[in-house]
Protein backbone atom coordinates (compact mmCIF):
# COMPACT_ATOMS: atom_id res chain seq x y z
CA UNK A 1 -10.19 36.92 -11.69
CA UNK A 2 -6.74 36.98 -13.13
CA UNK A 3 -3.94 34.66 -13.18
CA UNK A 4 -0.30 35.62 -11.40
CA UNK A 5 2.53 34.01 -12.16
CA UNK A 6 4.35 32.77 -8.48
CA UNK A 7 7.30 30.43 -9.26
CA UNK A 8 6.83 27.65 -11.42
CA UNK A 9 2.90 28.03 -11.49
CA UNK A 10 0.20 30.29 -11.84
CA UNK A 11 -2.95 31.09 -9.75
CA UNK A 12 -5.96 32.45 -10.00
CA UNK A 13 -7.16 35.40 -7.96
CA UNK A 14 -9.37 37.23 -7.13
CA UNK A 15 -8.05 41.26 -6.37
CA UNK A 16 -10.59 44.15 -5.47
CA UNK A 17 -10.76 47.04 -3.85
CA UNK A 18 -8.04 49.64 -2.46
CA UNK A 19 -6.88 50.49 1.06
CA UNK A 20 -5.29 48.37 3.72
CA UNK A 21 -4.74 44.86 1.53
CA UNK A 22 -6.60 41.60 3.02
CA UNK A 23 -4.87 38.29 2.34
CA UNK A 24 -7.64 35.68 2.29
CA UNK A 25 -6.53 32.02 2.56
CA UNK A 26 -8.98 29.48 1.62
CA UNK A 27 -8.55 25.41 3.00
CA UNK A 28 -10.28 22.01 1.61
CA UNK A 29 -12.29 21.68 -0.52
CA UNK A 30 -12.72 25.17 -1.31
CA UNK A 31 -11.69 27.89 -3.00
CA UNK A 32 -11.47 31.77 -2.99
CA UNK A 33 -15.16 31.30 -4.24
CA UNK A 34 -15.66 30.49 -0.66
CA UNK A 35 -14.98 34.26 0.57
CA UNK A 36 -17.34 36.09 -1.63
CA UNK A 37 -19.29 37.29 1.51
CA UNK A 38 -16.04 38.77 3.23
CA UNK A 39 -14.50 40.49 -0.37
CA UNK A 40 -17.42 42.34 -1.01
CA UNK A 41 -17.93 43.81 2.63
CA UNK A 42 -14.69 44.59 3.03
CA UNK A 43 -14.11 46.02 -0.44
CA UNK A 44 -16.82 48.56 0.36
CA UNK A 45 -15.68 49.17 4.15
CA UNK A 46 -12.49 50.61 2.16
CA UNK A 47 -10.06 47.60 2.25
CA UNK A 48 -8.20 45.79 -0.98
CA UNK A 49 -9.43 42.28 -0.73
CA UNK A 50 -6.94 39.18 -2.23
CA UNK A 51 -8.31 35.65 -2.47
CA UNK A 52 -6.36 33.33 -4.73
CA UNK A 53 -7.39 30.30 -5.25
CA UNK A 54 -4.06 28.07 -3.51
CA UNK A 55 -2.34 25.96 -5.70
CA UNK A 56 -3.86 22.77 -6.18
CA UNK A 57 -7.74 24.24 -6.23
CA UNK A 58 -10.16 26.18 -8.50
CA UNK A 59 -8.90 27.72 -11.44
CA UNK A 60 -4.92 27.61 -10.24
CA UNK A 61 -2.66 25.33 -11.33
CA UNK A 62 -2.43 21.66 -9.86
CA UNK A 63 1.08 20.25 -9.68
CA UNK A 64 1.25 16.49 -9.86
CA UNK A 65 3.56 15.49 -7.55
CA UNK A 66 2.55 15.14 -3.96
CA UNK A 67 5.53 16.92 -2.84
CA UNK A 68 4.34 20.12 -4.32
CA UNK A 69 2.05 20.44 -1.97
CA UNK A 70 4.03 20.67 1.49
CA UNK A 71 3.17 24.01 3.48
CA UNK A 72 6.51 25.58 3.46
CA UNK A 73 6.46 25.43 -0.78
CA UNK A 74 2.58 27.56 -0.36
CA UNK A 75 4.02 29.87 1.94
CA UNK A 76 6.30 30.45 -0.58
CA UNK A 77 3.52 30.46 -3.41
CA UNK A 78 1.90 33.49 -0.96
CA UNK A 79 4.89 35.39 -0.53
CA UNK A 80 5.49 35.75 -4.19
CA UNK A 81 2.16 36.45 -4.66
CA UNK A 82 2.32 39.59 -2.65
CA UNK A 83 5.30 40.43 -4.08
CA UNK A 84 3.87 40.34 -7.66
CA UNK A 85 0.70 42.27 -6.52
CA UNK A 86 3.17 45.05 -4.78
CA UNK A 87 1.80 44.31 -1.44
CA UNK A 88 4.68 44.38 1.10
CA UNK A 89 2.66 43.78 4.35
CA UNK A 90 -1.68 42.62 4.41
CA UNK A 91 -3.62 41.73 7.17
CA UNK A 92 -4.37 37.85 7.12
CA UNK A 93 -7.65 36.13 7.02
CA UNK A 94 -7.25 32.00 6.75
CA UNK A 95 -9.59 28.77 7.05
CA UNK A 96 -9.06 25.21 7.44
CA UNK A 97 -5.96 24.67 5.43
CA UNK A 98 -5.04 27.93 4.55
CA UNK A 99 -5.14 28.56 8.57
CA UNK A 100 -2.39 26.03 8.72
CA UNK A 101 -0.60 28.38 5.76
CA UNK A 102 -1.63 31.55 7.88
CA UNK A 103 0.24 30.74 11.02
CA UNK A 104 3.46 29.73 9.28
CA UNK A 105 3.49 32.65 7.20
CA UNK A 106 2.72 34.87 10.55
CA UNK A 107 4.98 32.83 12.56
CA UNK A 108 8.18 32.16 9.74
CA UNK A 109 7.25 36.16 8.19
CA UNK A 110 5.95 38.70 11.05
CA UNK A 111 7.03 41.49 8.58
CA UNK A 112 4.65 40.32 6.16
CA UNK A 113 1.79 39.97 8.33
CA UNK A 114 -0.01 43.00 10.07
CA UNK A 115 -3.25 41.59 11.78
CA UNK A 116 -3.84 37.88 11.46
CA UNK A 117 -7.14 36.04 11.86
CA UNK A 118 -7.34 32.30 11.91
CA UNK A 119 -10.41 30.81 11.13
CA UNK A 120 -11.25 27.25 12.72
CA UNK A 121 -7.76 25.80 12.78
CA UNK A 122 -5.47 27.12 15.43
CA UNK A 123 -1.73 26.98 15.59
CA UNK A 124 0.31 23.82 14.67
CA UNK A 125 1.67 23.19 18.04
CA UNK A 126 -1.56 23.68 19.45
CA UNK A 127 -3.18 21.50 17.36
CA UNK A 128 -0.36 18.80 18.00
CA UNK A 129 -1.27 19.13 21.43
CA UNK A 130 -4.96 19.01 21.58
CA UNK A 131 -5.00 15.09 22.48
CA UNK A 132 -7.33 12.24 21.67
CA UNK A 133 -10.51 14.55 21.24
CA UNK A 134 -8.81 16.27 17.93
CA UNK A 135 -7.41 13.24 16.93
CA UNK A 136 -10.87 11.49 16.77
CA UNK A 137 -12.33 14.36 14.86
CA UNK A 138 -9.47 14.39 12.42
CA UNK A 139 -9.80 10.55 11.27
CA UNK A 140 -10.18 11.78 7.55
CA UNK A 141 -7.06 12.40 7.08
CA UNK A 142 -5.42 8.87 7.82
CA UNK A 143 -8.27 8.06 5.17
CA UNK A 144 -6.73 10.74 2.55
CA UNK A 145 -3.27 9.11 2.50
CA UNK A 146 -4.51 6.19 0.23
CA UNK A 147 -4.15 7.14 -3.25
CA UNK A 148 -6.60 6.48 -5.69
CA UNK A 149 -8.43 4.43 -2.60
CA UNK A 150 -9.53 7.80 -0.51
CA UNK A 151 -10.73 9.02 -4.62
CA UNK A 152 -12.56 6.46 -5.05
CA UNK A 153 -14.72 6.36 -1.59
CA UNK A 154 -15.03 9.96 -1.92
CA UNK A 155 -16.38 9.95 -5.58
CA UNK A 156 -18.47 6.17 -5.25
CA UNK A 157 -22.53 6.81 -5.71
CA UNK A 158 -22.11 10.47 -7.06
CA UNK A 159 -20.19 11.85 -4.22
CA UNK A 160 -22.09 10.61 -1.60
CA UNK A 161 -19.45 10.08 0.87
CA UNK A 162 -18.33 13.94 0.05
CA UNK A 163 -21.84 14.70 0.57
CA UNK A 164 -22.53 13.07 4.10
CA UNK A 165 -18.64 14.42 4.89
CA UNK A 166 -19.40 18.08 4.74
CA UNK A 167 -23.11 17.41 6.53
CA UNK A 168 -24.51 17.99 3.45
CA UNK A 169 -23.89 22.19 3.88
CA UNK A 170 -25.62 23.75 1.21
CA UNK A 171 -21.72 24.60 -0.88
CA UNK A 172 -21.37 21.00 -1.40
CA UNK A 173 -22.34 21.30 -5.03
CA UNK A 174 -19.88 24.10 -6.29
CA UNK A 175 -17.08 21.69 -3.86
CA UNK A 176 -18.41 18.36 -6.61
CA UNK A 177 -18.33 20.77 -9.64
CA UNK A 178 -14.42 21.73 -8.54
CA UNK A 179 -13.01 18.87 -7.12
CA UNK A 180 -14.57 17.33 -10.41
CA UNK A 181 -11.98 18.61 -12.98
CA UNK A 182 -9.25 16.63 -14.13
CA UNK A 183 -6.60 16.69 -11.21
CA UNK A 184 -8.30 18.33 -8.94
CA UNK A 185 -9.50 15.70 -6.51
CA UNK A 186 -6.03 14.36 -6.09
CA UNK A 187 -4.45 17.72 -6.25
CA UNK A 188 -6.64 18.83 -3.34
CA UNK A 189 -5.78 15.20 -1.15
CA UNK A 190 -1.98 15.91 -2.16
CA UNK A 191 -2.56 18.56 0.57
CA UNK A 192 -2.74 15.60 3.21
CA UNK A 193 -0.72 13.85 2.03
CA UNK A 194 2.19 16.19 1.84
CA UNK A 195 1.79 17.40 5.36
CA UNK A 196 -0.10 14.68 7.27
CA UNK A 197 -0.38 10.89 8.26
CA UNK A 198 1.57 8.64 10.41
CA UNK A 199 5.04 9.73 8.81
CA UNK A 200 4.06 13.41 9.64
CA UNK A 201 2.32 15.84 11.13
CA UNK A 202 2.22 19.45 12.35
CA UNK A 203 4.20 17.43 15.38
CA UNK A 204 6.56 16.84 13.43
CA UNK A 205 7.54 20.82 12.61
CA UNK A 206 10.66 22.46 14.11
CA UNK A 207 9.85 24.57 16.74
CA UNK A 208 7.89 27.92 15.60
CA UNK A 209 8.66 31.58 16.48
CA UNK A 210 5.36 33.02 18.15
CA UNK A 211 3.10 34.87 16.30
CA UNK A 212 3.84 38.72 17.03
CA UNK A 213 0.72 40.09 14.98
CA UNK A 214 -2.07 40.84 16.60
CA UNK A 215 -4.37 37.91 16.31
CA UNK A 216 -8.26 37.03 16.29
CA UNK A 217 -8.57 33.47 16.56
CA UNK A 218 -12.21 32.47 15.51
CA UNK A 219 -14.01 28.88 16.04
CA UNK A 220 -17.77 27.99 15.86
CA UNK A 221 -19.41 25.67 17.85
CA UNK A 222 -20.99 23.37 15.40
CA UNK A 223 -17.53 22.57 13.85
CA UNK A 224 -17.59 18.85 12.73
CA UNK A 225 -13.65 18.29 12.67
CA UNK A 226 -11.96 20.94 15.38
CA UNK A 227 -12.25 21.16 19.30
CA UNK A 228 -12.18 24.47 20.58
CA UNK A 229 -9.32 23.20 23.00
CA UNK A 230 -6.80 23.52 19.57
CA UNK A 231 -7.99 27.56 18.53
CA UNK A 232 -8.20 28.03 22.61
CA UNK A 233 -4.64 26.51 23.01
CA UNK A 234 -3.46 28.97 20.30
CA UNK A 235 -3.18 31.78 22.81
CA UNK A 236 0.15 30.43 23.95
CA UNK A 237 1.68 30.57 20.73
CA UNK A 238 0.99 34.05 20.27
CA UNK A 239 3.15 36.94 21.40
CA UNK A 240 0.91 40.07 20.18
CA UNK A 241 -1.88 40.52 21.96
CA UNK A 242 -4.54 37.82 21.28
CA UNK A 243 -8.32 37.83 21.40
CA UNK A 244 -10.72 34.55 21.00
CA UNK A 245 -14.35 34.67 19.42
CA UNK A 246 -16.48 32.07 19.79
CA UNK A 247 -19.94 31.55 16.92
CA UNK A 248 -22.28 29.79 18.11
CA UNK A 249 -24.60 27.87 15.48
CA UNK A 250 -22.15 27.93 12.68
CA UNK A 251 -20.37 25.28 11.47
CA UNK A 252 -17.61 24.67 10.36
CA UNK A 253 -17.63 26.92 7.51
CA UNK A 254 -18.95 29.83 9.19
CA UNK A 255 -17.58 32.62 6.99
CA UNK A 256 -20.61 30.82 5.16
CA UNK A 257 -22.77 30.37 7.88
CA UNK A 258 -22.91 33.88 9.39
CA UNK A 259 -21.51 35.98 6.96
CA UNK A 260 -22.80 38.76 8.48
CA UNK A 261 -21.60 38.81 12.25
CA UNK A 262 -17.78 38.06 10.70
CA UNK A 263 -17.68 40.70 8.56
CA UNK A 264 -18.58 43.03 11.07
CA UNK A 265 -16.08 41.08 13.29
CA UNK A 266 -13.33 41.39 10.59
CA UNK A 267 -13.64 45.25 9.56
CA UNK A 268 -13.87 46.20 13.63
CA UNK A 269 -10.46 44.32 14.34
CA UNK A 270 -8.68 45.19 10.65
CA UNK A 271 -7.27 48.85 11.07
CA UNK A 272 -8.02 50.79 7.22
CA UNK A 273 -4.38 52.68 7.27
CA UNK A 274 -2.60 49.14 7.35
């Protein structure tokens, strides 16, 4: 990997391969570890592959101030991260958080953004408006707002609450071993807390231009903490032509899951030329 200076920070990424760039945008608690499946397939279907790790996780640097984490300042993070790899325009691959990154910087940036596929998380309005069922699954993060409280339930009994969180999926030990350096645990809640809670919320966001990239929007059916009705929804907010893929037996990590079926998925809907 190799560090890039964007702004007042630096992160780590991960940059391989030539051909039609790939953007890949990682959420909590991960980090562009979490896309090794994807980089290599697509790196030898003839596509550049780009996975930093976002500020705030992994090897990047992790701001201290809560405010440093709001979406619009990583959008910005991305952008100059493009620009400082020479990359005027990628296709967009995003999970969980990043997702929430993704459709801003497809929705604020369409000339940035040639093919965009969200992963889990669908668009913030549609998420806003998936009713009680999302907001049950999405308890956690009225939990995350209470500093040093939500660090130490999650940390209490060697991470057990961490541990019973993610369903115990077999990447739960490389989340620990990263969310166990100094910062990092707080860095990666900051995330929440900057953009979440009863103060705010993807609500809460000025109206949004539609999406005008084409977009694959991706969900799997044993995801723990998103309805289908939010990536579903998504089709609204989209004026390029939209397609939905449902995996079945994944959860919520399915990149991890079935590694296989989305890279097939990915280098079928990603045009090589760009």
């Amino acid at each position: 990997m190799k560090r890039v200076r964007v702004g007042d920070i630096e992160l780590a990424v991960r940059d391989e391969g030539s051909g039609a760039p790939v953007l890949f945008l990682h959420g909590f608690p991960d980090s562009s570890h979490l896309w090794r499946h994807q980089v290599g397939a697509l790196v030898q279907a003839g596509f550049r592959a780009i996975a930093p790790d976002l500020r705030g996780f992994g090897a990047s640097d992790k701001p201290a101030e809560t405010k440093a984490y709001g979406l619009q300042a990583i959008v910005k993070d991305v952008l100059a991260l493009l620009d400082a790899l020479g990359v005027p325009r990628a296709h967009v691959v995003c999970h969980d958080f990043g997702a929430a990154v993704g459709w801003l910087l497809a929705s604020l940036h369409p000339q940035r953004v040639d093919r965009f596929v969200p992963l889990s998380v669908g668009s913030p309005q549609s998420f806003s408006a998936a009713g009680f069922a999302q907001r049950e699954k999405s308890w956690y993060m009225l939990l995350f707002q209470f500093r040093d409280v939500a660090e130490d339930i999650i940390t209490r009994e060697n991470w057990k609450f961490l541990r019973e969180f993610a369903r115990h999926h077999p990447e739960t030990e490389k989340w620990i071993a990263d969310l166990s350096r100094p910062g990092a645990l707080a860095a990666a809640l900051n995330w929440y807390r900057a953009n979440s809670g009863p103060e705010r919320s993807f609500g809460a966001l000025p109206a949004l231009p539609k999406v005008k990239a084409p977009t694959l929007g991706v969900w799997s059916g044993w995801d723990a903490y998103l309805t289908e009705a939010q990536m579903v929804g998504s089709a609204a907010f989209v004026e390029g032509p939209w397609r939905y893929e449902r995996f079945e037996g994944a959860s919520h990590w399915l990149q991890l899951d079935q590694p296989d079926k989305l890279n097939r998925l990915l280098i079928d809907f990603l045009p090589r030329g760009g």
